[in-house]
PDB file of N, CA and C in Angstrom:
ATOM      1  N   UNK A   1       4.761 -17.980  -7.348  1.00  0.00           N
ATOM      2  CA  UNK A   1       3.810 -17.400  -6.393  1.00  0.00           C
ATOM      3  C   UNK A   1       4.560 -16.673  -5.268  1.00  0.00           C
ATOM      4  N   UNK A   2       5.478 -17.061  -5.163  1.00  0.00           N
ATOM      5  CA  UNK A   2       6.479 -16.562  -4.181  1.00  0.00           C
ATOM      6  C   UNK A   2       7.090 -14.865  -4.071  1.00  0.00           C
ATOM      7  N   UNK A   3       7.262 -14.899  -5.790  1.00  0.00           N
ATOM      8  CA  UNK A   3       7.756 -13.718  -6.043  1.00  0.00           C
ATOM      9  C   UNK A   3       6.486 -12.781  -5.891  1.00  0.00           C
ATOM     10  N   UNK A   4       4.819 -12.905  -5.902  1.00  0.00           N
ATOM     11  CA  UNK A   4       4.102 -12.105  -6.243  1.00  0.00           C
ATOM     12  C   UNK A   4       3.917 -11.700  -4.823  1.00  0.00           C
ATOM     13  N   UNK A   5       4.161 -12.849  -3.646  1.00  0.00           N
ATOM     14  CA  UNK A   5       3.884 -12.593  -2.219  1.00  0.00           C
ATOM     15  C   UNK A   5       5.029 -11.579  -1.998  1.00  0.00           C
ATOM     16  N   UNK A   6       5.807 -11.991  -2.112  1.00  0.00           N
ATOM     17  CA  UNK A   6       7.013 -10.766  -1.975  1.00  0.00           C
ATOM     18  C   UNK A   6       6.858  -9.445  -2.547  1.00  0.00           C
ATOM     19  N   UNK A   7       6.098  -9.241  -3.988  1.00  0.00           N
ATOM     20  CA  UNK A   7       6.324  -7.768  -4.385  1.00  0.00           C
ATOM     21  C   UNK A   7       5.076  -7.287  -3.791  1.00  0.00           C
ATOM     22  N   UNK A   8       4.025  -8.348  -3.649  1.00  0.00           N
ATOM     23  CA  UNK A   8       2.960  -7.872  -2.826  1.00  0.00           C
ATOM     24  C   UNK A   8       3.168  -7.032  -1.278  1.00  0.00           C
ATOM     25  N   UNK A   9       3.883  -7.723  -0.805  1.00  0.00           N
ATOM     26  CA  UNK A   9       4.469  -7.101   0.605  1.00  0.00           C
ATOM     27  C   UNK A   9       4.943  -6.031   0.607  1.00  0.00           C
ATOM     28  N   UNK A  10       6.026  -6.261  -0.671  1.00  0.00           N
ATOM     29  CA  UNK A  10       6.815  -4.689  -0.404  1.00  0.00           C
ATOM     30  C   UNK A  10       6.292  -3.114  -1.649  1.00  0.00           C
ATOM     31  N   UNK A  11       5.005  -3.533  -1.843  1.00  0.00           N
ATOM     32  CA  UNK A  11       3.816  -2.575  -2.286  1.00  0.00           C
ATOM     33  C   UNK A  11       3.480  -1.771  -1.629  1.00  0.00           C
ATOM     34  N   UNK A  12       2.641  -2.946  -0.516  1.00  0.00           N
ATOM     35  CA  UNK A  12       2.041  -3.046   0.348  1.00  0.00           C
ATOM     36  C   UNK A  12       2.533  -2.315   1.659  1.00  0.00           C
ATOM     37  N   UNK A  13       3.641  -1.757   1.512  1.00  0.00           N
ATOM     38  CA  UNK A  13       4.768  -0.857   2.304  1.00  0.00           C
ATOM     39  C   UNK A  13       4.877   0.397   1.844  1.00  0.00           C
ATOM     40  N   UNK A  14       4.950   0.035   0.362  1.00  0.00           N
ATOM     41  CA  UNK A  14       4.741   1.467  -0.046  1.00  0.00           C
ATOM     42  C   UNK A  14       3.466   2.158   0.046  1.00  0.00           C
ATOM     43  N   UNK A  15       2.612   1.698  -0.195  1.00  0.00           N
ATOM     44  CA  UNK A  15       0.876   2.440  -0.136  1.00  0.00           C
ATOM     45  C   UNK A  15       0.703   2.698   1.456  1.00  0.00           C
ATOM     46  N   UNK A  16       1.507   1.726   2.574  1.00  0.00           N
ATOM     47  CA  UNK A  16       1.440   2.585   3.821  1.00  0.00           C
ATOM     48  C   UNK A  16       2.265   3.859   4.017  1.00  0.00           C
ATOM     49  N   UNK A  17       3.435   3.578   3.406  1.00  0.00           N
ATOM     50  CA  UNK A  17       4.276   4.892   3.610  1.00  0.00           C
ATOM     51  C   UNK A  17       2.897   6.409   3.045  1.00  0.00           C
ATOM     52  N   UNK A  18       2.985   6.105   1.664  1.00  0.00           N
ATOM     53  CA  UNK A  18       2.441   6.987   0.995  1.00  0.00           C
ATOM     54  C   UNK A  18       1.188   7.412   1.627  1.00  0.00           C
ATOM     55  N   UNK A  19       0.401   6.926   2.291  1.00  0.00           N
ATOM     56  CA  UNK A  19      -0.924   6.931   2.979  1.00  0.00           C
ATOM     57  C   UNK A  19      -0.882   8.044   3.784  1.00  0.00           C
ATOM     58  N   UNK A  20       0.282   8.034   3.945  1.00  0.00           N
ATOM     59  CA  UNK A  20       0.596   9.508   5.527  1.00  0.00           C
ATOM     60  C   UNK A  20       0.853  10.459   5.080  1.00  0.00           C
ATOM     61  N   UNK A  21       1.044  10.925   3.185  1.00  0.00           N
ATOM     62  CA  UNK A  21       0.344  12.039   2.646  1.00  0.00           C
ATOM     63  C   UNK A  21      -0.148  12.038   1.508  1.00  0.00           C
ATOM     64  N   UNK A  22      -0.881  10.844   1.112  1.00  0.00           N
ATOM     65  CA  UNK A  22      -1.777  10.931   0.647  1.00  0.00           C
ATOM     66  C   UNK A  22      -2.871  10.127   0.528  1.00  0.00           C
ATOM     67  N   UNK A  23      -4.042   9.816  -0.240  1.00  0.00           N
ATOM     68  CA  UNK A  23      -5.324   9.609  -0.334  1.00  0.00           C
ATOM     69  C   UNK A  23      -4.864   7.608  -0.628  1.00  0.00           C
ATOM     70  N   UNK A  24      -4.140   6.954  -0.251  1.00  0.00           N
ATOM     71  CA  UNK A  24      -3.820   5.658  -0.925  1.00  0.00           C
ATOM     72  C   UNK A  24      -4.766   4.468  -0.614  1.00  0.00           C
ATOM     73  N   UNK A  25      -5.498   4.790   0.637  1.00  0.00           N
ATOM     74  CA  UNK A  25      -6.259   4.145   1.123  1.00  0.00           C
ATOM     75  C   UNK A  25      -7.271   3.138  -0.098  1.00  0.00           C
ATOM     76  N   UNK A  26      -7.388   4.144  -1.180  1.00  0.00           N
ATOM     77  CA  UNK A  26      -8.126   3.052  -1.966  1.00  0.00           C
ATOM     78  C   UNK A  26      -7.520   2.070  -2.836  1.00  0.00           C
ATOM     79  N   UNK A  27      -6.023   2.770  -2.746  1.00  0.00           N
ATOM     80  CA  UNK A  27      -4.698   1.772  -4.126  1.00  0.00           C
ATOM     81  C   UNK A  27      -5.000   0.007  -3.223  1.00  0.00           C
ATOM     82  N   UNK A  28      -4.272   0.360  -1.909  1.00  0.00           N
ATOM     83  CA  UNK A  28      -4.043  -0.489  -0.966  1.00  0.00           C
ATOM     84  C   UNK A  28      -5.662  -1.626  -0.826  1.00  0.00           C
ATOM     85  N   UNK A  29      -6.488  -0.953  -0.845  1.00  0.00           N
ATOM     86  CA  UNK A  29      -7.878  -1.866  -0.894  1.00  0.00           C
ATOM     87  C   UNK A  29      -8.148  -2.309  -2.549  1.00  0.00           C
ATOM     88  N   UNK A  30      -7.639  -1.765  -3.640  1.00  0.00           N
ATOM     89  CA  UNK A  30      -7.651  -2.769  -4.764  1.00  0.00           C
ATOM     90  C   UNK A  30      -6.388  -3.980  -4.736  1.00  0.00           C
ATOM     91  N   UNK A  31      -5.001  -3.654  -4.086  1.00  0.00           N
ATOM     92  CA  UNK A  31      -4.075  -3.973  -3.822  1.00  0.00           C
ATOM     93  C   UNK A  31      -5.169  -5.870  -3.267  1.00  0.00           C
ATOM     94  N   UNK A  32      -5.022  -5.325  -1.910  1.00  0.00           N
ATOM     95  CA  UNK A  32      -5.584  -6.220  -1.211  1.00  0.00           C
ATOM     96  C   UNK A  32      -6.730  -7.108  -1.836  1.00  0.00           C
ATOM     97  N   UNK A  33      -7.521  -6.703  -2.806  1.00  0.00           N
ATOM     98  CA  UNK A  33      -8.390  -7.247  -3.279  1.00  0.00           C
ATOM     99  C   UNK A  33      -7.566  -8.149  -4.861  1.00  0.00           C
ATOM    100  N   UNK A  34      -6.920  -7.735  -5.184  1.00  0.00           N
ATOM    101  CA  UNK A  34      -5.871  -8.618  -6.367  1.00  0.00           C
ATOM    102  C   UNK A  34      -5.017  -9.424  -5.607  1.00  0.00           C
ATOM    103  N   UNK A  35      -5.021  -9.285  -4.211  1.00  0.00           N
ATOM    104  CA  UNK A  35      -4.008 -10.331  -3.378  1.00  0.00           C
ATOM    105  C   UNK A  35      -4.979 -11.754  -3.257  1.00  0.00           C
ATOM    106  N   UNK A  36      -6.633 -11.161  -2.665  1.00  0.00           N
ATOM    107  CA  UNK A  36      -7.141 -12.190  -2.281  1.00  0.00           C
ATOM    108  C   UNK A  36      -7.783 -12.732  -3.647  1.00  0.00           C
ATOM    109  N   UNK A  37      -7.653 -12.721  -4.562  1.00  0.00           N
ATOM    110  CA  UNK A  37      -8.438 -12.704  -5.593  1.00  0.00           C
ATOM    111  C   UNK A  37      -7.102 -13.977  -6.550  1.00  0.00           C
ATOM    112  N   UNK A  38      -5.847 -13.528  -6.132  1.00  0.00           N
ATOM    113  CA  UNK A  38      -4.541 -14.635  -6.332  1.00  0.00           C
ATOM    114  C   UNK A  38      -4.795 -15.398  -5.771  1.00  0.00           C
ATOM    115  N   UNK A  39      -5.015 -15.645  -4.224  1.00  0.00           N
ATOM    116  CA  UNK A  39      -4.784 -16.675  -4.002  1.00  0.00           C
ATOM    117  C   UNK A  39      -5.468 -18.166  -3.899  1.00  0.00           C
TER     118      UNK A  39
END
């Protein structure tokens, strides 16, 4: 579980980077929704 919190995080970095040119806003809200849906 450890490892999924971790690649989760550093995803979760990338879909912010990417957000500032482009549309990611919805990756990051399925993202978030397979996070809460783990735990």
């Amino acid at each position: 579980m450890n490892g999924f919190l971790s690649n989760d995080h550093l995803l979760s970095g990338i879909f912010f980077q990417l957000g500032h040119h482009s549309d990611s806003a919805g990756m990051f809200s399925i993202l978030a929704k397979a996070r809460s849906a783990a735990v």
